[in-house]
C-alpha atoms as a PDB file:
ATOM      1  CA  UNK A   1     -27.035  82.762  90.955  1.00  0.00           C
ATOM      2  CA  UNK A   2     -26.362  80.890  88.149  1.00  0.00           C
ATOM      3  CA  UNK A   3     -23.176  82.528  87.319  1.00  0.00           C
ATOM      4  CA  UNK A   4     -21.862  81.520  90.899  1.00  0.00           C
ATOM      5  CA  UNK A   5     -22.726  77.619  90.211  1.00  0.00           C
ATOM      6  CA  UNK A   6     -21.296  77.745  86.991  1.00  0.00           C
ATOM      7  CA  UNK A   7     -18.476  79.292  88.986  1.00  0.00           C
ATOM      8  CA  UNK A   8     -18.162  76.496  91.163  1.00  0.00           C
ATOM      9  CA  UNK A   9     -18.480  73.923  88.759  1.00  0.00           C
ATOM     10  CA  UNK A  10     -15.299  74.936  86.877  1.00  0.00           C
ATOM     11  CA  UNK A  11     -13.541  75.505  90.821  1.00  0.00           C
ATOM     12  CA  UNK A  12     -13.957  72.068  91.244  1.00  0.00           C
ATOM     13  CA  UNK A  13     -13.185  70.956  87.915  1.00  0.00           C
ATOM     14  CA  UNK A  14      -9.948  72.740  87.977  1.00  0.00           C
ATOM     15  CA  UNK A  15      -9.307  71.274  91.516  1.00  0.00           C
ATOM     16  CA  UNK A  16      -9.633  68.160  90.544  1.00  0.00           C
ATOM     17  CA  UNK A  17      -7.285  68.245  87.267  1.00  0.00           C
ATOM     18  CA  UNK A  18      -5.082  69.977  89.306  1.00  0.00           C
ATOM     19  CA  UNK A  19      -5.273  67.201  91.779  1.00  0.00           C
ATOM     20  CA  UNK A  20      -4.696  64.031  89.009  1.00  0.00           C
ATOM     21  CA  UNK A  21      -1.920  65.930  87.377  1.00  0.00           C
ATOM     22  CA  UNK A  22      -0.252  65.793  90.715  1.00  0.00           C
ATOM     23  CA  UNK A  23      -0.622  62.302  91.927  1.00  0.00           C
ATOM     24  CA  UNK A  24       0.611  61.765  88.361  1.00  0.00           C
ATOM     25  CA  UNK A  25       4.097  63.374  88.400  1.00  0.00           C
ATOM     26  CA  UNK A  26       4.721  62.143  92.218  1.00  0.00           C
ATOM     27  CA  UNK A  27       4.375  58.718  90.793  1.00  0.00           C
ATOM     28  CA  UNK A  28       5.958  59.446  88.055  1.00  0.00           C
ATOM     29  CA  UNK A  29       8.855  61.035  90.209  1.00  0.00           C
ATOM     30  CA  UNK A  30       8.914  58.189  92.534  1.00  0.00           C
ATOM     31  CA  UNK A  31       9.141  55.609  89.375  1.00  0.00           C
ATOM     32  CA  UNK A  32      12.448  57.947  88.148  1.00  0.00           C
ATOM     33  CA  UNK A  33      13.780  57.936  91.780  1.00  0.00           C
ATOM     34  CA  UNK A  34      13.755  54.446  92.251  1.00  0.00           C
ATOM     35  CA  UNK A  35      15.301  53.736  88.857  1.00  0.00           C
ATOM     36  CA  UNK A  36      18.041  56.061  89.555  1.00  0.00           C
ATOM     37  CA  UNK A  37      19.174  54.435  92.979  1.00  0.00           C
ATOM     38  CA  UNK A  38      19.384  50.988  91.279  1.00  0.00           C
ATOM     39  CA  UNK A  39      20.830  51.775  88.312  1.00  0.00           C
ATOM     40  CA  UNK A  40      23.183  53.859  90.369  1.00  0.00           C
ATOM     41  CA  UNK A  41      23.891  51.042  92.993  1.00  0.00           C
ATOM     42  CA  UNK A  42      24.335  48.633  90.268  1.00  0.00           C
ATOM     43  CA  UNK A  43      26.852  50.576  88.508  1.00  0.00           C
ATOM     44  CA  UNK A  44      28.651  51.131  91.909  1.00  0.00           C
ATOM     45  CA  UNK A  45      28.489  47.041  92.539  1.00  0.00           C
ATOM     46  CA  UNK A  46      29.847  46.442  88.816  1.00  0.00           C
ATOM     47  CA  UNK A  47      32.849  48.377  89.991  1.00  0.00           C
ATOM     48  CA  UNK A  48      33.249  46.988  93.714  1.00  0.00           C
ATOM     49  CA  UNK A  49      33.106  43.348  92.008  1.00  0.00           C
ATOM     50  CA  UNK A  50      35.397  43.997  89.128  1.00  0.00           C
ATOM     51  CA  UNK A  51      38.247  44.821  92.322  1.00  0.00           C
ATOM     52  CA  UNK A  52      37.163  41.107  93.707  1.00  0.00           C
ATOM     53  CA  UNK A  53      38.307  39.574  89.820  1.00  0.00           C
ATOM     54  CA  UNK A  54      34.120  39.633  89.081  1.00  0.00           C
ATOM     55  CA  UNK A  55      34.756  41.034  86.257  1.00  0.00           C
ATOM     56  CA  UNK A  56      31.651  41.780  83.195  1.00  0.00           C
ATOM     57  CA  UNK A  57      32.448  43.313  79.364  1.00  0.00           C
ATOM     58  CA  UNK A  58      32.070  46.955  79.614  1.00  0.00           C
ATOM     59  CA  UNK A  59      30.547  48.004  76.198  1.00  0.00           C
ATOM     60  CA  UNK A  60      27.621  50.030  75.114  1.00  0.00           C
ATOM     61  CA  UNK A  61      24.864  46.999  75.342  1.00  0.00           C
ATOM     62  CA  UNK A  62      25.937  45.584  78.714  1.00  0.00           C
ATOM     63  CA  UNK A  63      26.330  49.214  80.216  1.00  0.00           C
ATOM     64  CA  UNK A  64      22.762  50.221  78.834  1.00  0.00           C
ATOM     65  CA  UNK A  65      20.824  47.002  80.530  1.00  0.00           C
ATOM     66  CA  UNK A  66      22.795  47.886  83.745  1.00  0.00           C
ATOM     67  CA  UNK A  67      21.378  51.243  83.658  1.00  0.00           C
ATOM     68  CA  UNK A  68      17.813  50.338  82.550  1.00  0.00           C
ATOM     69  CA  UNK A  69      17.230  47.211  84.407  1.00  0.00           C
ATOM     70  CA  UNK A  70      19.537  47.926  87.169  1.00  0.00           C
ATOM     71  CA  UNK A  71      20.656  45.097  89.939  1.00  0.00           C
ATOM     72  CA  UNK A  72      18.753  42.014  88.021  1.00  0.00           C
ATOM     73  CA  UNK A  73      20.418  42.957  84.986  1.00  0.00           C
ATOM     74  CA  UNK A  74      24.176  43.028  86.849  1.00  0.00           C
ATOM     75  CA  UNK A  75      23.004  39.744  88.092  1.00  0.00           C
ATOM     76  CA  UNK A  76      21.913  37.965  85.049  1.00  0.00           C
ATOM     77  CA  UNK A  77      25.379  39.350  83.552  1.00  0.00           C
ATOM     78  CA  UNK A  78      27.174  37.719  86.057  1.00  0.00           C
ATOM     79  CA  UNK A  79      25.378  34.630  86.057  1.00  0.00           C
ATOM     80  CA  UNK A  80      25.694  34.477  82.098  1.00  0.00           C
ATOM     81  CA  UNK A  81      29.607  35.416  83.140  1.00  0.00           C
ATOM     82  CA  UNK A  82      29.935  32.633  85.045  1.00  0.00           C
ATOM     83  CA  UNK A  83      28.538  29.789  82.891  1.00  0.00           C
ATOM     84  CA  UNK A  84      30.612  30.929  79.407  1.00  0.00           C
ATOM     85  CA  UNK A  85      28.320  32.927  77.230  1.00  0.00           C
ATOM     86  CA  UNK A  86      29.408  36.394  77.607  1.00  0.00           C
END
C-alpha cells in the first residue's frame, strides 16, 4: 500500500514538472516568435523607406538595435535621422 502512494506521489510530481517545463518553453516560444516578426517587419520597413529617400546608416550597431528592439528602434533611428544626430 505504501509502495502505491509513494507511487503516486512521484506521478504527480513528475506531472507537474512536466507541466511547468511546458508553460515555460510556450512562453518562451511565444517571446522568440514575437521578436522575430518585428525584427523581421522592421528590417522589411528599413528597406521599403530607404526606396521613399528615408534613408538610415546601415552598419553593425544600427542593424543590431533594429534586430533586437525591432519597430521602436527603426523609429527612434529615424527620428534621430531626421533631427541631425545620426
Amino acid at each position: 500500500m505504501a509502495d502505491l502512494i509513494s507511487a503516486l506521489v512521484f506521478a504527480a510530481i513528475v506531472l507537474v514538472a512536466v507541466g511547468l517545463a511546458w508553460a515555460v518553453i510556450k512562453r518562451l516560444l511565444e517571446f522568440a516568435t514575437s521578436l522575430i516578426i518585428n525584427s523581421l517587419t522592421a528590417i522589411v520597413l528599413l528597406f521599403l523607406l530607404s526606396f521613399l529617400g528615408i534613408t538610415v546608416p546601415l552598419n553593425a550597431v544600427t542593424m543590431i538595435l533594429i534586430v533586437v528592439f525591432g519597430l521602436p528602434a527603426l523609429a527612434v533611428l529615424i527620428l534621430l535621422k531626421m533631427i541631425g544626430w545620426i
